[in-house]
C-alpha atoms as a PDB file:
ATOM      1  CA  UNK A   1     -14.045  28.631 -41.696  1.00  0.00           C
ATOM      2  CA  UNK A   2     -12.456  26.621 -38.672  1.00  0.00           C
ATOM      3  CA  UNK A   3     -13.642  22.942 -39.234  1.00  0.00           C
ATOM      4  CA  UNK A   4     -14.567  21.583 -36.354  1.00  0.00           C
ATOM      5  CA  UNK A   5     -14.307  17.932 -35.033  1.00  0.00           C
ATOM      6  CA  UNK A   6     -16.535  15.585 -33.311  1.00  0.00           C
ATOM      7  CA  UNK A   7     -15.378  14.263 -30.014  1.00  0.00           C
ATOM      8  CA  UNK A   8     -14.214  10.942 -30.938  1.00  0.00           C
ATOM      9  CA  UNK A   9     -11.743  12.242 -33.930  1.00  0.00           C
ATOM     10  CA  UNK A  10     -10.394  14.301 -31.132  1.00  0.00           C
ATOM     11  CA  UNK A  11      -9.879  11.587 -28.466  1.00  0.00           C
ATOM     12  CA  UNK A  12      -8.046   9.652 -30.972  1.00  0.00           C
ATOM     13  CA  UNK A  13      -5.943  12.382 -32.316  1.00  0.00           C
ATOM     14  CA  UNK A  14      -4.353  12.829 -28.911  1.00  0.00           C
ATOM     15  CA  UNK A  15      -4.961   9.463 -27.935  1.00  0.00           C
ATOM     16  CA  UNK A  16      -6.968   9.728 -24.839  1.00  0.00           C
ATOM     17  CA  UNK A  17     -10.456   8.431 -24.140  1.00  0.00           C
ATOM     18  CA  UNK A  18     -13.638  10.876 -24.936  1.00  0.00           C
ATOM     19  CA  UNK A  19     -14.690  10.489 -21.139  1.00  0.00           C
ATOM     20  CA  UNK A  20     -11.749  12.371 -20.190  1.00  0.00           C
ATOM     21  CA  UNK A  21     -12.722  15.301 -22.326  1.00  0.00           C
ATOM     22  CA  UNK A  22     -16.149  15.333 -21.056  1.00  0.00           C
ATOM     23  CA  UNK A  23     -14.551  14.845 -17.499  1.00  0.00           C
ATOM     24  CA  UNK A  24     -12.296  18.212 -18.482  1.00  0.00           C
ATOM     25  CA  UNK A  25     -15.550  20.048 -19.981  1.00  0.00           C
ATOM     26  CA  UNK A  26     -18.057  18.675 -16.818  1.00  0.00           C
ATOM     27  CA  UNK A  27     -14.897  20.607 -14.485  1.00  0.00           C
ATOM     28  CA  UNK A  28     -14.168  23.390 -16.103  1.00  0.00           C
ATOM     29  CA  UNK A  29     -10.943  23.108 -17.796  1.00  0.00           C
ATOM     30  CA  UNK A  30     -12.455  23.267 -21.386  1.00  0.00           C
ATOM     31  CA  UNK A  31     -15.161  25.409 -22.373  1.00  0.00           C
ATOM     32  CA  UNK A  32     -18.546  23.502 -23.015  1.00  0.00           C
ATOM     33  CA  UNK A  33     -18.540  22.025 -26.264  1.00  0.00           C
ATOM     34  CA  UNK A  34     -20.232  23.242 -29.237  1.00  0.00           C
ATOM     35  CA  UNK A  35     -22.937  20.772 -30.350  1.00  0.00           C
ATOM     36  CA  UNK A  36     -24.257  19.516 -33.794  1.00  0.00           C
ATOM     37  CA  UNK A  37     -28.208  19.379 -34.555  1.00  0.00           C
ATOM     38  CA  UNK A  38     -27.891  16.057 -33.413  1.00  0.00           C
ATOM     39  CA  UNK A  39     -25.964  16.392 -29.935  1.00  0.00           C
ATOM     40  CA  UNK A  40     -22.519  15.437 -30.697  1.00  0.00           C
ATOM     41  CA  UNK A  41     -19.700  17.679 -29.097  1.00  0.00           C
ATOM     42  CA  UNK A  42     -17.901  19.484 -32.087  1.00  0.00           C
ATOM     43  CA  UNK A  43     -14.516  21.267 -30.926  1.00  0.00           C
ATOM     44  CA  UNK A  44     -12.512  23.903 -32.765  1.00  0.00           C
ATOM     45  CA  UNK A  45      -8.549  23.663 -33.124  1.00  0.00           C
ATOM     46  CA  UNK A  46      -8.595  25.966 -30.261  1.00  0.00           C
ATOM     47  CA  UNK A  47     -10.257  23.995 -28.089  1.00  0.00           C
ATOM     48  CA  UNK A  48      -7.811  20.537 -29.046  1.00  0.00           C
ATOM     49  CA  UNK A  49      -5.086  23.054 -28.667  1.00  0.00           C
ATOM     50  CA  UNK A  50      -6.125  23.268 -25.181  1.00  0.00           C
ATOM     51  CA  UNK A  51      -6.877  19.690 -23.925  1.00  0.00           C
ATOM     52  CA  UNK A  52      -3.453  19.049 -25.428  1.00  0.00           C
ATOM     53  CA  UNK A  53      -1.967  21.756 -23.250  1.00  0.00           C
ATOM     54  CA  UNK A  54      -3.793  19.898 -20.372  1.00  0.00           C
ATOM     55  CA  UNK A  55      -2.624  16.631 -21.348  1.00  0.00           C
ATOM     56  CA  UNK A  56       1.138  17.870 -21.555  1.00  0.00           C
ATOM     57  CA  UNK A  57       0.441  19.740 -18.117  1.00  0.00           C
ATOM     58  CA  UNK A  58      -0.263  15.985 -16.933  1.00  0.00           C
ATOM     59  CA  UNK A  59       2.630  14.561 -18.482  1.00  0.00           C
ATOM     60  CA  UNK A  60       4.871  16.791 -16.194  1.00  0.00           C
ATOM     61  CA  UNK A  61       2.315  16.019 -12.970  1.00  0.00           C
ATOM     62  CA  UNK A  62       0.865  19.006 -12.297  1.00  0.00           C
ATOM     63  CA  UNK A  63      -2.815  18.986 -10.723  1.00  0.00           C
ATOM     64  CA  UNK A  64      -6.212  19.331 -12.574  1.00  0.00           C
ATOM     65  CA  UNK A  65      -6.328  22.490  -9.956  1.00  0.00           C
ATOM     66  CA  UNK A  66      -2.976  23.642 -10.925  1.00  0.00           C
ATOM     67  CA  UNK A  67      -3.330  23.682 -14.674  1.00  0.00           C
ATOM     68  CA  UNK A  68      -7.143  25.002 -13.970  1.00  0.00           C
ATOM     69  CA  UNK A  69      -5.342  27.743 -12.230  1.00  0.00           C
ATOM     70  CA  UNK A  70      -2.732  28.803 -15.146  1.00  0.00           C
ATOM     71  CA  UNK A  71      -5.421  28.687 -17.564  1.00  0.00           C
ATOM     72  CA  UNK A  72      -7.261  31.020 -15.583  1.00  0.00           C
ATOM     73  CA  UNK A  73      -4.228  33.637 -15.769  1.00  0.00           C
ATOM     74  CA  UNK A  74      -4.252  33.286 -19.057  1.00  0.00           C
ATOM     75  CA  UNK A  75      -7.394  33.961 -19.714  1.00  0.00           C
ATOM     76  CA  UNK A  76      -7.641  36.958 -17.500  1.00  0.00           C
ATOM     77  CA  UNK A  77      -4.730  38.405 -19.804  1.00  0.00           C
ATOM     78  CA  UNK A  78      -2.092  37.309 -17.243  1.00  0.00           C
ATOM     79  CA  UNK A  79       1.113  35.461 -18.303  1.00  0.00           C
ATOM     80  CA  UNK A  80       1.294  32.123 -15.710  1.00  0.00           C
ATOM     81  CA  UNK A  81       5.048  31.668 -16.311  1.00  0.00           C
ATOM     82  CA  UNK A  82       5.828  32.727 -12.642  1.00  0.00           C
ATOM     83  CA  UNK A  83       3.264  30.908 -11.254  1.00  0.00           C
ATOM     84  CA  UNK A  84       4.339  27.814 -13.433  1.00  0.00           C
ATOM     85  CA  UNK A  85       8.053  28.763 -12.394  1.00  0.00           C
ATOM     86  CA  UNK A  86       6.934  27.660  -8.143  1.00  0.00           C
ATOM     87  CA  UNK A  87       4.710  24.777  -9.191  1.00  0.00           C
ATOM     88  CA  UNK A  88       7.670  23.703 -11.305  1.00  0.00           C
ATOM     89  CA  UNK A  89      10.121  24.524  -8.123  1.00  0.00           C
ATOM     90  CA  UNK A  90       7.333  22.851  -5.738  1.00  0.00           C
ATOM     91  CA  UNK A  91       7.662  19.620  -8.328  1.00  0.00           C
ATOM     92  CA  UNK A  92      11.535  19.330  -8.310  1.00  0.00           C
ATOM     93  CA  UNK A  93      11.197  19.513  -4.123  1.00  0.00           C
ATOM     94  CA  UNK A  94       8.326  16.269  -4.444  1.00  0.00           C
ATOM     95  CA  UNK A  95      10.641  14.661  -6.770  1.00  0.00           C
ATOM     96  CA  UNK A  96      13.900  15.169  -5.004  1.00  0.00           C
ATOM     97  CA  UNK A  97      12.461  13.575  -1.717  1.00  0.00           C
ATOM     98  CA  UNK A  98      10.916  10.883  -3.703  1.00  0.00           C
ATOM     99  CA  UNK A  99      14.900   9.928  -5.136  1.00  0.00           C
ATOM    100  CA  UNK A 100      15.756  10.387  -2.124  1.00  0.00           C
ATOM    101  CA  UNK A 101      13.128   7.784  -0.014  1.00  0.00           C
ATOM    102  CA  UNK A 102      13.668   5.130  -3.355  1.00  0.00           C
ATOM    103  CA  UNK A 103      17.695   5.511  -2.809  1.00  0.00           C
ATOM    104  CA  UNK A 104      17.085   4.498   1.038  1.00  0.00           C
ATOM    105  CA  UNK A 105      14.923   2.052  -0.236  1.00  0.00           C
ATOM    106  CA  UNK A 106      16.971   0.379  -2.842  1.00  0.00           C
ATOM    107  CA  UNK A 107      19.689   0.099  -0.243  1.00  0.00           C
ATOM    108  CA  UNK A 108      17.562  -1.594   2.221  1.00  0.00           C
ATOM    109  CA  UNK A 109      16.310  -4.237   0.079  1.00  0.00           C
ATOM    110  CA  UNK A 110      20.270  -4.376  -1.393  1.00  0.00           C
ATOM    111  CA  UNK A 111      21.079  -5.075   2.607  1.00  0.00           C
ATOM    112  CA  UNK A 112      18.295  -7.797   2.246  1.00  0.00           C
ATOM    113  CA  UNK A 113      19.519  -9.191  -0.497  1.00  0.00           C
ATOM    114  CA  UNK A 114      23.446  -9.547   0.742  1.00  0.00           C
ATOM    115  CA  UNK A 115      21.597 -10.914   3.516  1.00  0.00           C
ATOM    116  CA  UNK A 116      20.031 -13.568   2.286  1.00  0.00           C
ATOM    117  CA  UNK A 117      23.295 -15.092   0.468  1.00  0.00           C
ATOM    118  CA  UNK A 118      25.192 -15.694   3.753  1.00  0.00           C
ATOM    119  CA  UNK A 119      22.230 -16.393   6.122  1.00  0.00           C
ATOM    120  CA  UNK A 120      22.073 -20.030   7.284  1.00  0.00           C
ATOM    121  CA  UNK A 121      20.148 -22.938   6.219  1.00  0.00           C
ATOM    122  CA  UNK A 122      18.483 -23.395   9.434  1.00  0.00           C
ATOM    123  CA  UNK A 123      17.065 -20.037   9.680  1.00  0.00           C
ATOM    124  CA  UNK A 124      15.296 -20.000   6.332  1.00  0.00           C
ATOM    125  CA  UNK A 125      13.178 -22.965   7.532  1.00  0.00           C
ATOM    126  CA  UNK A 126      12.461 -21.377  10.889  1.00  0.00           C
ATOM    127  CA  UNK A 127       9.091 -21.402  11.021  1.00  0.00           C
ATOM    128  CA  UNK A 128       8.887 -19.403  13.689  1.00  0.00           C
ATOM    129  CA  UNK A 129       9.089 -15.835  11.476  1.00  0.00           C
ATOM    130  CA  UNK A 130       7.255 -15.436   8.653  1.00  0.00           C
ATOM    131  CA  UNK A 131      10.082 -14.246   6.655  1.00  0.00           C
ATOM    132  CA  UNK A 132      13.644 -14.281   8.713  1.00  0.00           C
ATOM    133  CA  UNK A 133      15.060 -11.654   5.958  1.00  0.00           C
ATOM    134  CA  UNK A 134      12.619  -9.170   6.230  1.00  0.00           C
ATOM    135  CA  UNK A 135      12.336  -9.811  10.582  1.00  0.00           C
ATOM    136  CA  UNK A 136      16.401  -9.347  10.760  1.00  0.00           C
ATOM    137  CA  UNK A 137      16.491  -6.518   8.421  1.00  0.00           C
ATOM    138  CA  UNK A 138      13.680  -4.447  10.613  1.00  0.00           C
ATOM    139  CA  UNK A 139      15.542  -5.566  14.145  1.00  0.00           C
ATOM    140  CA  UNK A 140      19.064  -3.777  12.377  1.00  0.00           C
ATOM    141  CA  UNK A 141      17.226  -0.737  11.782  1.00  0.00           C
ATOM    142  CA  UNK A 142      15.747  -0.224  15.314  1.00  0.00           C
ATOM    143  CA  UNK A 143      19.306  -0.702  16.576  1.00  0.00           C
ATOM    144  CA  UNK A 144      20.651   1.540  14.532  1.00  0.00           C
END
């Protein structure tokens, strides 16, 4: 016989909280738990099979609706590897714009910073500007 586990031996097994399994059970992604005489969720190896699958699913950013949708092919007797093949293509597109916007970004506050090792005495204590660095470095890019 499977033994089966009460929700807090789970939650620390894979080292989440138990409100995020109940979260996963109250939407859908796990079946309703099982229950003991007394009301405690019990889950099978099956079902911590699955929340881990979830977890991992998390790990690489996909969406609660995502990962609700490739357990759903899988359950209907589909294989999700195609569908997991575009949200995995859709992913490296997110990620690739987010390098992309931190690169510009790292470059602009690298301008800043060569900035602010040649820019004159008298123009750090301008109180006129909040911040002369930040001002100078927003004027260059409307020129630009």
């Amino acid at each position: 016989m499977t033994q089966l586990r009460q929700i807090g031996s789970v939650a620390r097994e894979l080292g989440i909280n138990p409100k995020t399994i109940r979260y996963y059970e109250d939407i859908g992604l796990i079946p309703q738990a099982q229950r003991t005489e007394t009301g405690y969720r019990i889950y099978s190896q099956s079902d911590i099979d699955r929340i881990a699958f979830i977890l991992r699913a998390r790990e690489l950013d996909f969406s609660l609706d995502d990962i609700g949708e490739i357990l759903a092919l899988r359950e209907r007797g589909e294989a999700p590897c195609l569908y997991v093949t575009e949200l995995v293509q859709r992913q490296l597109a997110v990620i690739d714009a987010k390098i992309t916007a931190l690169n510009q970004l790292r470059q602009e506050l690298s301008d800043i910073q060569r900035q602010a090792q040649i820019i004159p005495l008298d123009l750090i204590v301008d109180k006129e500007c909040v911040c002369h660095l930040i001002q100078n470095q927003a004027i260059r890019e409307e020129n630009e």
